[in-house]
C-alpha atoms as a PDB file:
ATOM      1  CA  UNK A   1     -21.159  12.428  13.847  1.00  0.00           C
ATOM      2  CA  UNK A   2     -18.688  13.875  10.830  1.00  0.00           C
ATOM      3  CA  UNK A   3     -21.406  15.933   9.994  1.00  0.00           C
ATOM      4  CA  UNK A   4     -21.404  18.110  13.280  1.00  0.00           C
ATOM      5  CA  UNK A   5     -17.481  18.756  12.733  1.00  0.00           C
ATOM      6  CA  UNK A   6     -18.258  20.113   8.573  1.00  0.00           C
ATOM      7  CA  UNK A   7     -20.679  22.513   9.878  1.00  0.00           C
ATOM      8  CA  UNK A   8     -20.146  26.433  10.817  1.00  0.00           C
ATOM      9  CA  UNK A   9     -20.581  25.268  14.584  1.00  0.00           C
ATOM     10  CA  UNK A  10     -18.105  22.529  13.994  1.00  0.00           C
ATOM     11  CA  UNK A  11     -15.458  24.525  12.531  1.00  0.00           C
ATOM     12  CA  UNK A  12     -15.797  27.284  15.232  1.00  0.00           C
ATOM     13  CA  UNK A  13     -14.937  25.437  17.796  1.00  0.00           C
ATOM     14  CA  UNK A  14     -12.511  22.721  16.451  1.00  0.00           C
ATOM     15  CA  UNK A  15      -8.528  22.673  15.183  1.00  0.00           C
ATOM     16  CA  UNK A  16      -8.494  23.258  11.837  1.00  0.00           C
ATOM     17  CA  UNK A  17      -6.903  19.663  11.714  1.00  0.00           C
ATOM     18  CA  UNK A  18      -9.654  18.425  13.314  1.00  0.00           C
ATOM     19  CA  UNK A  19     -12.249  20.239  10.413  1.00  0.00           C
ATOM     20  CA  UNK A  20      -9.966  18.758   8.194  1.00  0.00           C
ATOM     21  CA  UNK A  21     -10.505  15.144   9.446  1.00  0.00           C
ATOM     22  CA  UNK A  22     -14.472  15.354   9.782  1.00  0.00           C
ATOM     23  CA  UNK A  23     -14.244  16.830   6.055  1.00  0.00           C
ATOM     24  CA  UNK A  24     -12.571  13.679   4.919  1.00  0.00           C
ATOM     25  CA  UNK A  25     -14.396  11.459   7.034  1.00  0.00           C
ATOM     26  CA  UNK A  26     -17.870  12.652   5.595  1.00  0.00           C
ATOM     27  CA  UNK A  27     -16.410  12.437   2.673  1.00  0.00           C
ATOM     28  CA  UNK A  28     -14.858   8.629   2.962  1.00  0.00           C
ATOM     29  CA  UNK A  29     -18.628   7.837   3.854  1.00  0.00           C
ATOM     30  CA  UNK A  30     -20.084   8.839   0.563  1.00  0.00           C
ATOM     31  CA  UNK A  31     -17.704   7.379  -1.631  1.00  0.00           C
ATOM     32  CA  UNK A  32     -17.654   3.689   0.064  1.00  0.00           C
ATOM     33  CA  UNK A  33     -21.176   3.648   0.185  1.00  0.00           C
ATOM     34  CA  UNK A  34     -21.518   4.383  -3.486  1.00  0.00           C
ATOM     35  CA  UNK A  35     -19.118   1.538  -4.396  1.00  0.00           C
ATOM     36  CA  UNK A  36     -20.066  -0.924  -1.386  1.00  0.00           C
ATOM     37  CA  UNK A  37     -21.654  -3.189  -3.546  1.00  0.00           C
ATOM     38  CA  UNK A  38     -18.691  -3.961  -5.580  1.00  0.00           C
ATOM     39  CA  UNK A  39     -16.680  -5.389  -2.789  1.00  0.00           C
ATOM     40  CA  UNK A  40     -17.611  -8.930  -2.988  1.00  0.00           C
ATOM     41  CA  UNK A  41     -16.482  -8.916  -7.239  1.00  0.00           C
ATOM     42  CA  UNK A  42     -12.227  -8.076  -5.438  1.00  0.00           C
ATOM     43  CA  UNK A  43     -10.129 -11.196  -6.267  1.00  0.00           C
ATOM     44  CA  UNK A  44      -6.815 -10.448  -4.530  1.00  0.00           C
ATOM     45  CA  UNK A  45      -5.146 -10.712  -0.997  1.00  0.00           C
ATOM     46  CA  UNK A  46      -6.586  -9.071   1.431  1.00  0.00           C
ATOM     47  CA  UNK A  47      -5.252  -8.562   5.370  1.00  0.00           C
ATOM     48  CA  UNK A  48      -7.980  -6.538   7.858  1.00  0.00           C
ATOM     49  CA  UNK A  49      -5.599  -6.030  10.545  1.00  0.00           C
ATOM     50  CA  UNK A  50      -7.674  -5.085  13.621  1.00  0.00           C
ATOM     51  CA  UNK A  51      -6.850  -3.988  16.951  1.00  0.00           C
ATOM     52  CA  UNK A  52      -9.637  -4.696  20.003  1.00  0.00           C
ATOM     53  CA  UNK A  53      -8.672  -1.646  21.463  1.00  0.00           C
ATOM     54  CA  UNK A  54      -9.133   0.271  18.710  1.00  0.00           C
ATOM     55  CA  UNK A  55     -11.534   3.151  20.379  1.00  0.00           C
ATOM     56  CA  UNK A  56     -12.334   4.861  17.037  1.00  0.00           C
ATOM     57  CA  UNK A  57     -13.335   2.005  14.316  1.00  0.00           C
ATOM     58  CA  UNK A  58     -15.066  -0.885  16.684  1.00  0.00           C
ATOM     59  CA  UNK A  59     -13.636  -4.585  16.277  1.00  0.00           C
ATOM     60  CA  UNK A  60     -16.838  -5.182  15.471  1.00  0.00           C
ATOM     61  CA  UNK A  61     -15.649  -4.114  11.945  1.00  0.00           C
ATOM     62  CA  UNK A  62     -14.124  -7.686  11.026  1.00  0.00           C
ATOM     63  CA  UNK A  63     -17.660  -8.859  10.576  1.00  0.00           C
ATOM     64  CA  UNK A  64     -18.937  -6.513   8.036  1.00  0.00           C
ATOM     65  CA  UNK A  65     -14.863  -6.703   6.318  1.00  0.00           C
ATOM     66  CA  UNK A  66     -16.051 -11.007   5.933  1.00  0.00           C
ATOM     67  CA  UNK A  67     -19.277 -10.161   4.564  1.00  0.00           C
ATOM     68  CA  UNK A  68     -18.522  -7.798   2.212  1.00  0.00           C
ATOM     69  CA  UNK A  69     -15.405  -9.381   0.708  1.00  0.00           C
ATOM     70  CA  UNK A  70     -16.579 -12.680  -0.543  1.00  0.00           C
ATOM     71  CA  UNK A  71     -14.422 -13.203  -3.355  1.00  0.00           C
ATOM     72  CA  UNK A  72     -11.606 -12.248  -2.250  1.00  0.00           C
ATOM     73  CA  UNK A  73      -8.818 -14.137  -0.110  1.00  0.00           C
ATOM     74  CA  UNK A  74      -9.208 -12.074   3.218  1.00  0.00           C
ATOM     75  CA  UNK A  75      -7.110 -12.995   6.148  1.00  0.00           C
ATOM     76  CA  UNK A  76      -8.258 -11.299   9.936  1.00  0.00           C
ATOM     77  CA  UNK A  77      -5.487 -10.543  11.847  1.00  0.00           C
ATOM     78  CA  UNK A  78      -6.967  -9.962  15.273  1.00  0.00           C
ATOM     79  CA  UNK A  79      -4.398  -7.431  17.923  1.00  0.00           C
ATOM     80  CA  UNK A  80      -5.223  -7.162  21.313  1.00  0.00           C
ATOM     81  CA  UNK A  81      -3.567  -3.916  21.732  1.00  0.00           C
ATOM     82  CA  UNK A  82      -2.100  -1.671  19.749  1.00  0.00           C
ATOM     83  CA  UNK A  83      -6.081   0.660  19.182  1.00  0.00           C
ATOM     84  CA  UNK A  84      -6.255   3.007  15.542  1.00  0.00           C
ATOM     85  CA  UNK A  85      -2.371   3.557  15.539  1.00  0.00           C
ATOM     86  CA  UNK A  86      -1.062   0.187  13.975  1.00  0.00           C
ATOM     87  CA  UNK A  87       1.296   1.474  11.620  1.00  0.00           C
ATOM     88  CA  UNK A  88       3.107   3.624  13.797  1.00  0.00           C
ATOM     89  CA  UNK A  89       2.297   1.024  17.191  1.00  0.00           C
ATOM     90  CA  UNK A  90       2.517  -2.673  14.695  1.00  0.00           C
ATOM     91  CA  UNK A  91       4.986  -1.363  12.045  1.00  0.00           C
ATOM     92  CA  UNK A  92       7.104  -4.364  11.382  1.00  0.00           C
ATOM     93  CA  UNK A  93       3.666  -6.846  11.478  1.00  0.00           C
ATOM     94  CA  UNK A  94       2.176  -4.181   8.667  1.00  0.00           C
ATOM     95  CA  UNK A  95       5.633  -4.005   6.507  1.00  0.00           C
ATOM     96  CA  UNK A  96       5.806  -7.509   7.028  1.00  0.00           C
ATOM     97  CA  UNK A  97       1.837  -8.481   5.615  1.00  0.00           C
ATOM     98  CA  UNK A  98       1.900  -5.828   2.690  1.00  0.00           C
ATOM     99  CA  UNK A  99       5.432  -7.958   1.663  1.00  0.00           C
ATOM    100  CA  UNK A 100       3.848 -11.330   2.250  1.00  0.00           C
ATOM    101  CA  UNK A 101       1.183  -9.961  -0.443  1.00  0.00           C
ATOM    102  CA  UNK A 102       3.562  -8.055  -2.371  1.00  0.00           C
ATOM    103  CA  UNK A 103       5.791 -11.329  -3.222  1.00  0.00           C
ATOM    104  CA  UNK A 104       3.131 -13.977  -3.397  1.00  0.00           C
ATOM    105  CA  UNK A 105       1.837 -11.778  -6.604  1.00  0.00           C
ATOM    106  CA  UNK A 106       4.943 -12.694  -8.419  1.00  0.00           C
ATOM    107  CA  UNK A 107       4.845 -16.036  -7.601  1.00  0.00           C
END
């Protein structure tokens, strides 16, 4: 779907925010497929905090998050509310989980 928002057509009739997004997006796509398959070698904390309301990545995504990172030590944080938004709609659970991993590192 990123593709239709890079093209001519796409940037004709779309905010140039909006062109900017399905430039990055396209461009997120590429690059995580070309290192997908190093994933599972990560050894570090790891929180996928995921929202079930979240209307623009499915929840679905916690799946693929487990298979993929196999090595390293991945908690799932499961919202029922809050959708894409989380930093601005979760902030203190997100300040408080990249602290958590922040000072378990020094320990």
């Amino acid at each position: 779907m990123a593709e239709i928002g890079i093209t001519r057509f796409g940037k004709f009739f779309s905010s140039g925010a909006m062109y900017v997004a399905s430039l990055e997006k396209f461009h997120h796509q590429e690059i995580l497929r070309e290192i997908e398959n190093e994933w599972g070698k990560l050894k570090c904390q790891m929180r996928h905090i995921h929202s079930t309301d979240d209307k623009i990545v499915p929840f679905g995504n916690t799946d693929y998050t487990k298979k993929m990172f196999t090595s390293a030590e991945l908690k799932i944080i499961k919202l029922n509310e809050g959708n894409h938004f989380l930093p601005w709609n979760h902030f203190e659970l997100i300040r408080s989980n990249i602290l958590e991993i922040i000072n378990e590192s020094f320990e």
